[in-house]
N, C-alpha and C. Protein backbone atom coordinates (compact mmCIF):
# COMPACT_ATOMS: atom_id res chain seq x y z
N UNK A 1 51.08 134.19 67.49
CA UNK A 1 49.72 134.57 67.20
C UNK A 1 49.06 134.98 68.51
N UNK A 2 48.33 136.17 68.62
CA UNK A 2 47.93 136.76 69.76
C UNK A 2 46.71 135.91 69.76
N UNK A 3 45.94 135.78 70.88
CA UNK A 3 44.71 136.03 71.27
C UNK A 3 43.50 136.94 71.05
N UNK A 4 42.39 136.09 70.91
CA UNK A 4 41.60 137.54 70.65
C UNK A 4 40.82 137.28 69.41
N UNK A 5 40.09 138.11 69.01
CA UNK A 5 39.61 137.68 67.95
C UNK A 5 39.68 138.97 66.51
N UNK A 6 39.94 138.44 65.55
CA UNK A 6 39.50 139.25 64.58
C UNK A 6 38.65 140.16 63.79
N UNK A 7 38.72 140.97 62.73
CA UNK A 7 37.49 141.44 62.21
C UNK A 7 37.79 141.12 60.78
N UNK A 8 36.70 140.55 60.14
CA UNK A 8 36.23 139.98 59.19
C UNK A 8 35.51 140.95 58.43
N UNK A 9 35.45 141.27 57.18
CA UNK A 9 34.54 140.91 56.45
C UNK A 9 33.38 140.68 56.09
N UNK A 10 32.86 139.11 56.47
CA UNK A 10 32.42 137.81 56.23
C UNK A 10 31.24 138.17 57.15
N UNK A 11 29.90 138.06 57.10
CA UNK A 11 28.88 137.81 58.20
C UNK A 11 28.40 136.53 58.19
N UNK A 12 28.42 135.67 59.27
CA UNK A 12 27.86 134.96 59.55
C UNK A 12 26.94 134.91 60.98
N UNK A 13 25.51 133.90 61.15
CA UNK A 13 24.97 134.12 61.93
C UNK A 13 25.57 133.92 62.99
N UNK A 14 26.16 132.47 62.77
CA UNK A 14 26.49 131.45 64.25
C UNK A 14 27.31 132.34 64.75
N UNK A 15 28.13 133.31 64.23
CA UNK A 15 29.27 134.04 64.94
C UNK A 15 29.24 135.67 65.08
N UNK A 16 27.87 135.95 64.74
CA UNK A 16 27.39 137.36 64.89
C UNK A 16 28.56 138.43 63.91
N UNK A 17 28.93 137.61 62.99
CA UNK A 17 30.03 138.41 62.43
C UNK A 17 31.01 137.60 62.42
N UNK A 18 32.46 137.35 61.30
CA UNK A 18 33.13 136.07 61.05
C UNK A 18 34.41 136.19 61.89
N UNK A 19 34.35 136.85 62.84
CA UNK A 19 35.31 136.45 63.93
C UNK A 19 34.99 137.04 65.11
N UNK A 20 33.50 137.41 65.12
CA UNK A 20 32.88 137.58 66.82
C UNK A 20 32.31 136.71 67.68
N UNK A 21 32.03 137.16 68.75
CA UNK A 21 31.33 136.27 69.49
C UNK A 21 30.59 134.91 69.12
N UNK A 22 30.65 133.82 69.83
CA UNK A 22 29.92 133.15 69.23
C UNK A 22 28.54 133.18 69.93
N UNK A 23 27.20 133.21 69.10
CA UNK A 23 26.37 133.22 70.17
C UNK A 23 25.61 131.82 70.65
N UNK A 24 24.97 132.43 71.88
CA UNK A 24 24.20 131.17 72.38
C UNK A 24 25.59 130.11 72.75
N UNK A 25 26.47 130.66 72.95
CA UNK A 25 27.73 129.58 73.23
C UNK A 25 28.59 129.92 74.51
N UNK A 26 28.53 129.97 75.83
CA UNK A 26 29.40 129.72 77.12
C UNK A 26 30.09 128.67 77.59
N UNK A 27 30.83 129.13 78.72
CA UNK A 27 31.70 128.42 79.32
C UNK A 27 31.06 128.25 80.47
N UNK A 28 30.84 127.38 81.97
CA UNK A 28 30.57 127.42 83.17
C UNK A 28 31.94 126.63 83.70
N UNK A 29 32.69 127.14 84.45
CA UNK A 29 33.82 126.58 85.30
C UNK A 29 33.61 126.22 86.85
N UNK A 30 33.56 124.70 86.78
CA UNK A 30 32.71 124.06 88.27
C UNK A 30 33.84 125.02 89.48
N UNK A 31 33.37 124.52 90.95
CA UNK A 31 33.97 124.92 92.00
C UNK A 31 35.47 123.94 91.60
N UNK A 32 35.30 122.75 91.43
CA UNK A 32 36.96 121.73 91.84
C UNK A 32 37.60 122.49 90.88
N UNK A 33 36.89 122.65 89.04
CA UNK A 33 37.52 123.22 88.39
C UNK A 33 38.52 124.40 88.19
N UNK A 34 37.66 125.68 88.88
CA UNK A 34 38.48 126.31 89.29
C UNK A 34 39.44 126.45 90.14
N UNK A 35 39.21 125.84 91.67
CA UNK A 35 40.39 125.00 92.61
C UNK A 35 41.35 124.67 91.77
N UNK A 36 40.90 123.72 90.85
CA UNK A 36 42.27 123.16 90.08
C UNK A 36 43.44 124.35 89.70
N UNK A 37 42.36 125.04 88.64
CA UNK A 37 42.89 126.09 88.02
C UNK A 37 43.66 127.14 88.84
N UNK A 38 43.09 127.95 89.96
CA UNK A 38 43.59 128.88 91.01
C UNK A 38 44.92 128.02 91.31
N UNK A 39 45.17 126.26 91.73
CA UNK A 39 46.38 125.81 92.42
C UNK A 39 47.50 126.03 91.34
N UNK A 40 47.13 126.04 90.00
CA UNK A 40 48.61 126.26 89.26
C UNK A 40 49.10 127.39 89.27
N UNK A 41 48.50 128.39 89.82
CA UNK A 41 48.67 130.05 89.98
C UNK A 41 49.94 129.78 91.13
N UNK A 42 49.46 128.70 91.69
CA UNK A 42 50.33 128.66 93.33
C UNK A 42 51.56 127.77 92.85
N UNK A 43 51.47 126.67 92.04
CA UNK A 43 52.51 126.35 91.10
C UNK A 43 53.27 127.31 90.37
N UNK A 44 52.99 128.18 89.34
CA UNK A 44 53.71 128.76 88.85
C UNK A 44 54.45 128.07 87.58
N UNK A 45 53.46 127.21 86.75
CA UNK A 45 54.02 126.74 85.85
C UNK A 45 54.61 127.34 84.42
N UNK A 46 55.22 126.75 83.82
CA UNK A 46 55.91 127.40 83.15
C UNK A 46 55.15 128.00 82.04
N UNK A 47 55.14 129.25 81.08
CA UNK A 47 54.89 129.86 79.47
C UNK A 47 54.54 128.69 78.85
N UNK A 48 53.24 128.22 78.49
CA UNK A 48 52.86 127.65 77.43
C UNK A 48 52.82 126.06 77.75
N UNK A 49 52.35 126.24 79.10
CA UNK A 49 51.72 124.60 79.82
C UNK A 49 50.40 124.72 79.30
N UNK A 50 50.07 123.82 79.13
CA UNK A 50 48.58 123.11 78.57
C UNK A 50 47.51 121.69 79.41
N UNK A 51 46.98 122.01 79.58
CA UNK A 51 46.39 120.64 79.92
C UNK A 51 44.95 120.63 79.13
N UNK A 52 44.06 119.25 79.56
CA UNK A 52 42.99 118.86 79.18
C UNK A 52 41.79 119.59 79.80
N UNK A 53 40.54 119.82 79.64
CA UNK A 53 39.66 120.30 80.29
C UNK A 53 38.26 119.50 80.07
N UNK A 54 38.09 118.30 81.25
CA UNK A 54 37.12 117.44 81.38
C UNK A 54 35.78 118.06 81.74
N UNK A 55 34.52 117.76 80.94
CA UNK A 55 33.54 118.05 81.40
C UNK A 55 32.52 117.33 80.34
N UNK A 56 31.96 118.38 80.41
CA UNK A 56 30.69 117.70 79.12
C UNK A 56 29.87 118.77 79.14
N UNK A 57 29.20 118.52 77.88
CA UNK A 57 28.13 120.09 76.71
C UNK A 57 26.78 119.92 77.07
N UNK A 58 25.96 120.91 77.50
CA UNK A 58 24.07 120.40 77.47
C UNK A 58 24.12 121.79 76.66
N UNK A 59 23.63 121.04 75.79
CA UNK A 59 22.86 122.61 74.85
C UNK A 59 23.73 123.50 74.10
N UNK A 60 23.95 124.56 74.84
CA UNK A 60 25.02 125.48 74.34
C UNK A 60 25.98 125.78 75.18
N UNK A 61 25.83 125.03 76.26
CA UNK A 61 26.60 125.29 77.33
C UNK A 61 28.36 124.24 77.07
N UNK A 62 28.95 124.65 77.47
CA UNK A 62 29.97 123.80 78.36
C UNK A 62 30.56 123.73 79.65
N UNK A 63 30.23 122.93 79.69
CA UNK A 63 30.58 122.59 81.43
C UNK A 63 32.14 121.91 82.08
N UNK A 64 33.24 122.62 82.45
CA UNK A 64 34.55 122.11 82.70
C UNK A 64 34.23 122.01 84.13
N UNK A 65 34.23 120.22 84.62
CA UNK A 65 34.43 119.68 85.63
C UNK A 65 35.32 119.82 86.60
N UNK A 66 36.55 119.40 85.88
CA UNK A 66 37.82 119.42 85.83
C UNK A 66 38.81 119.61 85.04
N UNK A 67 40.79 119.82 85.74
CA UNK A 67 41.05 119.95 84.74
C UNK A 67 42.38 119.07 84.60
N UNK A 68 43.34 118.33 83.89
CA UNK A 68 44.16 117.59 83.80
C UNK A 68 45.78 118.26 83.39
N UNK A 69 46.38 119.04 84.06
CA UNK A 69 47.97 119.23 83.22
C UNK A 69 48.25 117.99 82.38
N UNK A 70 49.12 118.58 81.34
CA UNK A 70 49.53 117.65 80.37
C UNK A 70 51.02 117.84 80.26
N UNK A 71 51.70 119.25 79.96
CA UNK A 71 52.59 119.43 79.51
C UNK A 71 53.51 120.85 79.66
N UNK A 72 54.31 121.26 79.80
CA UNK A 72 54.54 122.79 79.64
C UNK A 72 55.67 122.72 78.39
N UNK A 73 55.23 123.81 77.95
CA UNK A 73 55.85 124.60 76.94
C UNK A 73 55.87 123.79 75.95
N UNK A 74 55.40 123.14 75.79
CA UNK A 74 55.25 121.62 74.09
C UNK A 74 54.06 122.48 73.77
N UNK A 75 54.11 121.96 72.34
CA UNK A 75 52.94 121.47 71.74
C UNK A 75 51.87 120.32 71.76
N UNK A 76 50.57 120.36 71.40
CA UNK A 76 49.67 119.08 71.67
C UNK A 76 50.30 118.28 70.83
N UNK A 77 49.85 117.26 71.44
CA UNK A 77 50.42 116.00 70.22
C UNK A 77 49.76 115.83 69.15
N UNK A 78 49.97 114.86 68.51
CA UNK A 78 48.97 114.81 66.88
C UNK A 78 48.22 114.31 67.07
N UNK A 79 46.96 114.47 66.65
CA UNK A 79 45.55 114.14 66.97
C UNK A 79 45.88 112.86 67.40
N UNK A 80 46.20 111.70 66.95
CA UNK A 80 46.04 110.36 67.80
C UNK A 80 45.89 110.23 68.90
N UNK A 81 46.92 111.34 69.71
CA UNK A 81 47.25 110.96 70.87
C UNK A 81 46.16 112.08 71.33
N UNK A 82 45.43 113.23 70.89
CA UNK A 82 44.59 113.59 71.56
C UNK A 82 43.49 112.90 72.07
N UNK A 83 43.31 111.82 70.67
CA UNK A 83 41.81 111.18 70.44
C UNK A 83 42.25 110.27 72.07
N UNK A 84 43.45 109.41 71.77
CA UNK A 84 43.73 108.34 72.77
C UNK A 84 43.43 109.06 74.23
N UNK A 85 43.63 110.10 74.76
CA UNK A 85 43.54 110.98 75.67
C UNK A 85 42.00 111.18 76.09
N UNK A 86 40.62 111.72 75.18
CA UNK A 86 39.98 111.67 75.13
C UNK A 86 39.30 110.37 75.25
N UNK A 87 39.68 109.03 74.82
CA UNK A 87 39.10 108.15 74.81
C UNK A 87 39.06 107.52 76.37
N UNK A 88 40.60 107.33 77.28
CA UNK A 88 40.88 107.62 78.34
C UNK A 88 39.87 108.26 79.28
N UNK A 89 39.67 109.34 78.77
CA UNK A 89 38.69 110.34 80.12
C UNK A 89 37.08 110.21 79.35
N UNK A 90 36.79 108.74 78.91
CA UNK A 90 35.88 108.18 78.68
C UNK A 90 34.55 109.78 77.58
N UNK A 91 35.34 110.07 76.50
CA UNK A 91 35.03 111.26 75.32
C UNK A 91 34.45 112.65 76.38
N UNK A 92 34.85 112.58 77.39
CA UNK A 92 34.33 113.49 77.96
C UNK A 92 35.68 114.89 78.19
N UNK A 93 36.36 115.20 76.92
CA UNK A 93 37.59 116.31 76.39
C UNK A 93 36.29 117.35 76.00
N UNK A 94 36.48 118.55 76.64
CA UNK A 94 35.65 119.27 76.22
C UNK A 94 36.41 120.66 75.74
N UNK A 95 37.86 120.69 75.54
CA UNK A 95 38.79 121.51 75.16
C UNK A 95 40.55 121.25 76.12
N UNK A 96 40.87 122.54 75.48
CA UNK A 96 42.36 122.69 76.47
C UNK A 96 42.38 123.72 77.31
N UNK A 97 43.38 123.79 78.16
CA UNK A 97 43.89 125.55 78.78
C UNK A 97 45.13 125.26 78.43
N UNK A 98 45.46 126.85 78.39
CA UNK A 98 46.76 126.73 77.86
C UNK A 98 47.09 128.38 78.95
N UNK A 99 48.47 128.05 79.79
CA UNK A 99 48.98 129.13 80.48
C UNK A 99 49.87 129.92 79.63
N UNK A 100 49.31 131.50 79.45
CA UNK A 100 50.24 132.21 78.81
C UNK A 100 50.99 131.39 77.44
N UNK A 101 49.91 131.05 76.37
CA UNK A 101 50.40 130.27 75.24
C UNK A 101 51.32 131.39 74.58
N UNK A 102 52.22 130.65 74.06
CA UNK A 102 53.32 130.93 73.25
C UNK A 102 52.98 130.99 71.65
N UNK A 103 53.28 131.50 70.38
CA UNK A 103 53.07 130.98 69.06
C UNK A 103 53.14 129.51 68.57
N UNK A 104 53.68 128.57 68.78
CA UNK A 104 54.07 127.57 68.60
C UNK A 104 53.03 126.63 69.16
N UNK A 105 52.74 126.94 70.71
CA UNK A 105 51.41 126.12 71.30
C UNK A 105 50.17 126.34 70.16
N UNK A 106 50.33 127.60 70.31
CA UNK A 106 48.69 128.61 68.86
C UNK A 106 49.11 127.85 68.28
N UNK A 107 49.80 127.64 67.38
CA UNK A 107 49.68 127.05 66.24
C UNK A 107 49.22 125.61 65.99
N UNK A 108 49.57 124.67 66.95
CA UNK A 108 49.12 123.51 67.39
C UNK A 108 47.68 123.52 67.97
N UNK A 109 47.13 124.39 68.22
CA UNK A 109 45.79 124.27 68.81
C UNK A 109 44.74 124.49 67.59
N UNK A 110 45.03 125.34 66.97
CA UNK A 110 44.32 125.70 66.09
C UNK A 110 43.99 124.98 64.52
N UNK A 111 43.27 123.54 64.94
CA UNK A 111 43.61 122.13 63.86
C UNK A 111 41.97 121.69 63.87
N UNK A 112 42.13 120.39 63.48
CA UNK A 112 40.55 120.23 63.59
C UNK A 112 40.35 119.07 64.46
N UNK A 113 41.26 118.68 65.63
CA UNK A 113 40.96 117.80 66.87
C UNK A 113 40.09 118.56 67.21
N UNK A 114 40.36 120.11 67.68
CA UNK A 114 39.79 120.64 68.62
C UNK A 114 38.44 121.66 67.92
N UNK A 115 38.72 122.03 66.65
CA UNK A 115 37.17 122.56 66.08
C UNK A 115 35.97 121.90 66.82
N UNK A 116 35.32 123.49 67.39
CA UNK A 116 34.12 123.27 68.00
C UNK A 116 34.16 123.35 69.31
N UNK A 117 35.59 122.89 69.75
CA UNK A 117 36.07 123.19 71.28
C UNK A 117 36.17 123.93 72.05
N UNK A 118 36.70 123.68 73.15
CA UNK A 118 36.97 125.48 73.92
C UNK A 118 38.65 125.37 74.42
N UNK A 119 38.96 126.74 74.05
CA UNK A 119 40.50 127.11 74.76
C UNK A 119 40.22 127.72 75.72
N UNK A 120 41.14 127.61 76.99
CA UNK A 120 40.63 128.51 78.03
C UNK A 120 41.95 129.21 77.98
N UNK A 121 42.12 130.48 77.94
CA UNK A 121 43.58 131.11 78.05
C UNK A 121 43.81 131.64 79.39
N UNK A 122 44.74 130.90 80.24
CA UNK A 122 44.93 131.26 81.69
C UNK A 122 46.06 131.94 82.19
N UNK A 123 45.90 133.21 83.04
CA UNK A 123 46.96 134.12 83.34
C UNK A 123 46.62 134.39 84.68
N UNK A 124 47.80 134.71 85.07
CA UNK A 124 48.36 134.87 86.57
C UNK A 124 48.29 136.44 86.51
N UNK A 125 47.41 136.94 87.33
CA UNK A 125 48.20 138.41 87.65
C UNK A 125 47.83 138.81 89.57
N UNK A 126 48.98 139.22 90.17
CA UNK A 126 48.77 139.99 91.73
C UNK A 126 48.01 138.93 92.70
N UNK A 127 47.89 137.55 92.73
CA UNK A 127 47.46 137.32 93.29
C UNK A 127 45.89 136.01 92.60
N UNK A 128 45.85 136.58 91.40
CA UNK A 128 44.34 136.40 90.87
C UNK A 128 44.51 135.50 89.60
N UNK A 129 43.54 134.32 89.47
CA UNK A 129 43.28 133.90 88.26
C UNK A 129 42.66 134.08 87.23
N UNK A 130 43.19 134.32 86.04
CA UNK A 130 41.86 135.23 84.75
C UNK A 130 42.22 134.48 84.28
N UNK A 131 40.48 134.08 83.62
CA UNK A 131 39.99 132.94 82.57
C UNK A 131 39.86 133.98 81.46
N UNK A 132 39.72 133.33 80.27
CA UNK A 132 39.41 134.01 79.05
C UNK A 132 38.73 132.85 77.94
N UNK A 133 37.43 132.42 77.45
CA UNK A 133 37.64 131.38 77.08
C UNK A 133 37.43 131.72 75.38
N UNK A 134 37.88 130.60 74.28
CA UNK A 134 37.23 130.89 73.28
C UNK A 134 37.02 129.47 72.49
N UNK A 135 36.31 129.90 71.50
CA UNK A 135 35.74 128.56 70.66
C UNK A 135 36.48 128.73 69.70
N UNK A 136 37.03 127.23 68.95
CA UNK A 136 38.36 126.56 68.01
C UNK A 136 36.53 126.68 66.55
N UNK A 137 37.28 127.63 66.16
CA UNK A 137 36.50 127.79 64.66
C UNK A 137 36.84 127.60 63.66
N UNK A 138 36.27 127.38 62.50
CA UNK A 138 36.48 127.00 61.14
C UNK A 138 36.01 127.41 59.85
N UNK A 139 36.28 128.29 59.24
CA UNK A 139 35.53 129.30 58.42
C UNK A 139 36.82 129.93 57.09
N UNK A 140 36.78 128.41 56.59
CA UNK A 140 38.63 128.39 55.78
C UNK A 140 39.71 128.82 56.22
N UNK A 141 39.36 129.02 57.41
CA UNK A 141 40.80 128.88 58.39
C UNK A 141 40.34 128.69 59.23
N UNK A 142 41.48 128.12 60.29
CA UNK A 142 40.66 127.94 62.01
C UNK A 142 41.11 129.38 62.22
N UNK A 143 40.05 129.66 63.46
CA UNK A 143 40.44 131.12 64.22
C UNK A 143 39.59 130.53 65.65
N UNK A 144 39.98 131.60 66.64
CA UNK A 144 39.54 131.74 67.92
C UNK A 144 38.53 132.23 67.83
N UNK A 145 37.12 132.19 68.23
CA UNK A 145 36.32 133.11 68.38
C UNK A 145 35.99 133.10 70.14
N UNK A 146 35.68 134.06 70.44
CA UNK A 146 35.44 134.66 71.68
C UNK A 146 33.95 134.58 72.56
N UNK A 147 33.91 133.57 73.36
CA UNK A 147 33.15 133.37 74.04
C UNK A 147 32.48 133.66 75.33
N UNK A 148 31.62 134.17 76.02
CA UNK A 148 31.18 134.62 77.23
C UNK A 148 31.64 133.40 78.36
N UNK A 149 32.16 134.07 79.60
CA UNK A 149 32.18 132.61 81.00
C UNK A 149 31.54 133.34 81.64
N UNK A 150 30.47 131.73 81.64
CA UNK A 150 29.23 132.17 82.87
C UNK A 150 30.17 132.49 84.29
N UNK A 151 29.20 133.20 85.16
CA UNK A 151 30.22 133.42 86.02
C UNK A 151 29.64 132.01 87.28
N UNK A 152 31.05 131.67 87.68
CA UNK A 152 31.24 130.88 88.73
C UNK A 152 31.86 130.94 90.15
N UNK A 153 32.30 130.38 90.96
CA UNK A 153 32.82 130.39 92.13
C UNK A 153 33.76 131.79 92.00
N UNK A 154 33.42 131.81 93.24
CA UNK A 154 34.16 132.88 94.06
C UNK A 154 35.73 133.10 93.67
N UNK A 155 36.99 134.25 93.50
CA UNK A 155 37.82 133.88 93.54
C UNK A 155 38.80 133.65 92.35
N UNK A 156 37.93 133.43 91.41
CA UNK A 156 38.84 132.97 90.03
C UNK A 156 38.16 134.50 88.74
N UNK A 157 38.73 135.05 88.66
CA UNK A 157 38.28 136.34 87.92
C UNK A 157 38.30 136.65 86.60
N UNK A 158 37.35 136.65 85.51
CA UNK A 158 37.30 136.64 84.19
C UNK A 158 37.11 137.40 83.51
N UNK A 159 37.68 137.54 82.46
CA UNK A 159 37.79 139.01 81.65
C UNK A 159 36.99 138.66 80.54
């Protein structure tokens, strides 16, 4: 399953259309955050690593603090172990990243741990880190919808 979002049909407000943008809904990626993020570029981890993305929500915002590797090339675990994970980094799970996700990761993400959440889809290209983020939706199916990143630190480059 690619990335990206669909065309619908369906109008709804919250999503300016049933698989657009969501509005009134961003990403802000702190300075450590992105540090974090830029060092796995320098890692080089493998197709369809995932980790946690710690922060916390004011408003419409989300705010990724930090970020936690979990795994490469798996799938998330079954909600238990997300919740247990989340409970751990004291409910402050404010989504996943997932490097160059695979079908199999998609398919695991797209459940209702993470409805309401954010995916950050992270790729390596020449040197540079591109963010892409989107919101885990629900509208008789989950889908990705596509979210704006505020822009942040220097260095980490978003499409």
């Amino acid at each position: 399953m690619a990335l990206g979002s669909k065309r619908g049909k369906g109008q709804d407000e919250k999503t300016g259309g049933r698989f657009g943008i969501i509005r009134n809904v961003d990403v802000f990626v702190t300075r450590k955050a992105s540090a974090e993020l830029d060092a796995l570029r320098i890692l080089r981890p493998a197709p369809s690593a995932w980790g946690l993305l710690i922060g916390h929500r004011r408003g419409p915002r989300f705010f990724v603090e930090r970020i936690f590797p979990a795994a490469d090339g798996a799938v998330l675990p079954p909600h238990g172990g997300l919740d247990e994970l989340d409970r751990l980094f004291g409910r402050k799970v404010v989504g996943v990243f997932a490097v160059r996700p695979g079908a199999a990761l998609m398919k695991s993400l797209l459940g209702p741990y993470l409805c309401g959440r954010v995916l950050l889809d992270v790729r390596f290209s020449r040197g540079k880190t591109l963010l892409k983020p989107f919101l885990v939706e629900f509208d008789r199916t989950f889908f990705l919808a596509p979210v704006p990143l505020e822009a942040g630190p220097k260095g980490v480059f978003y499409e």
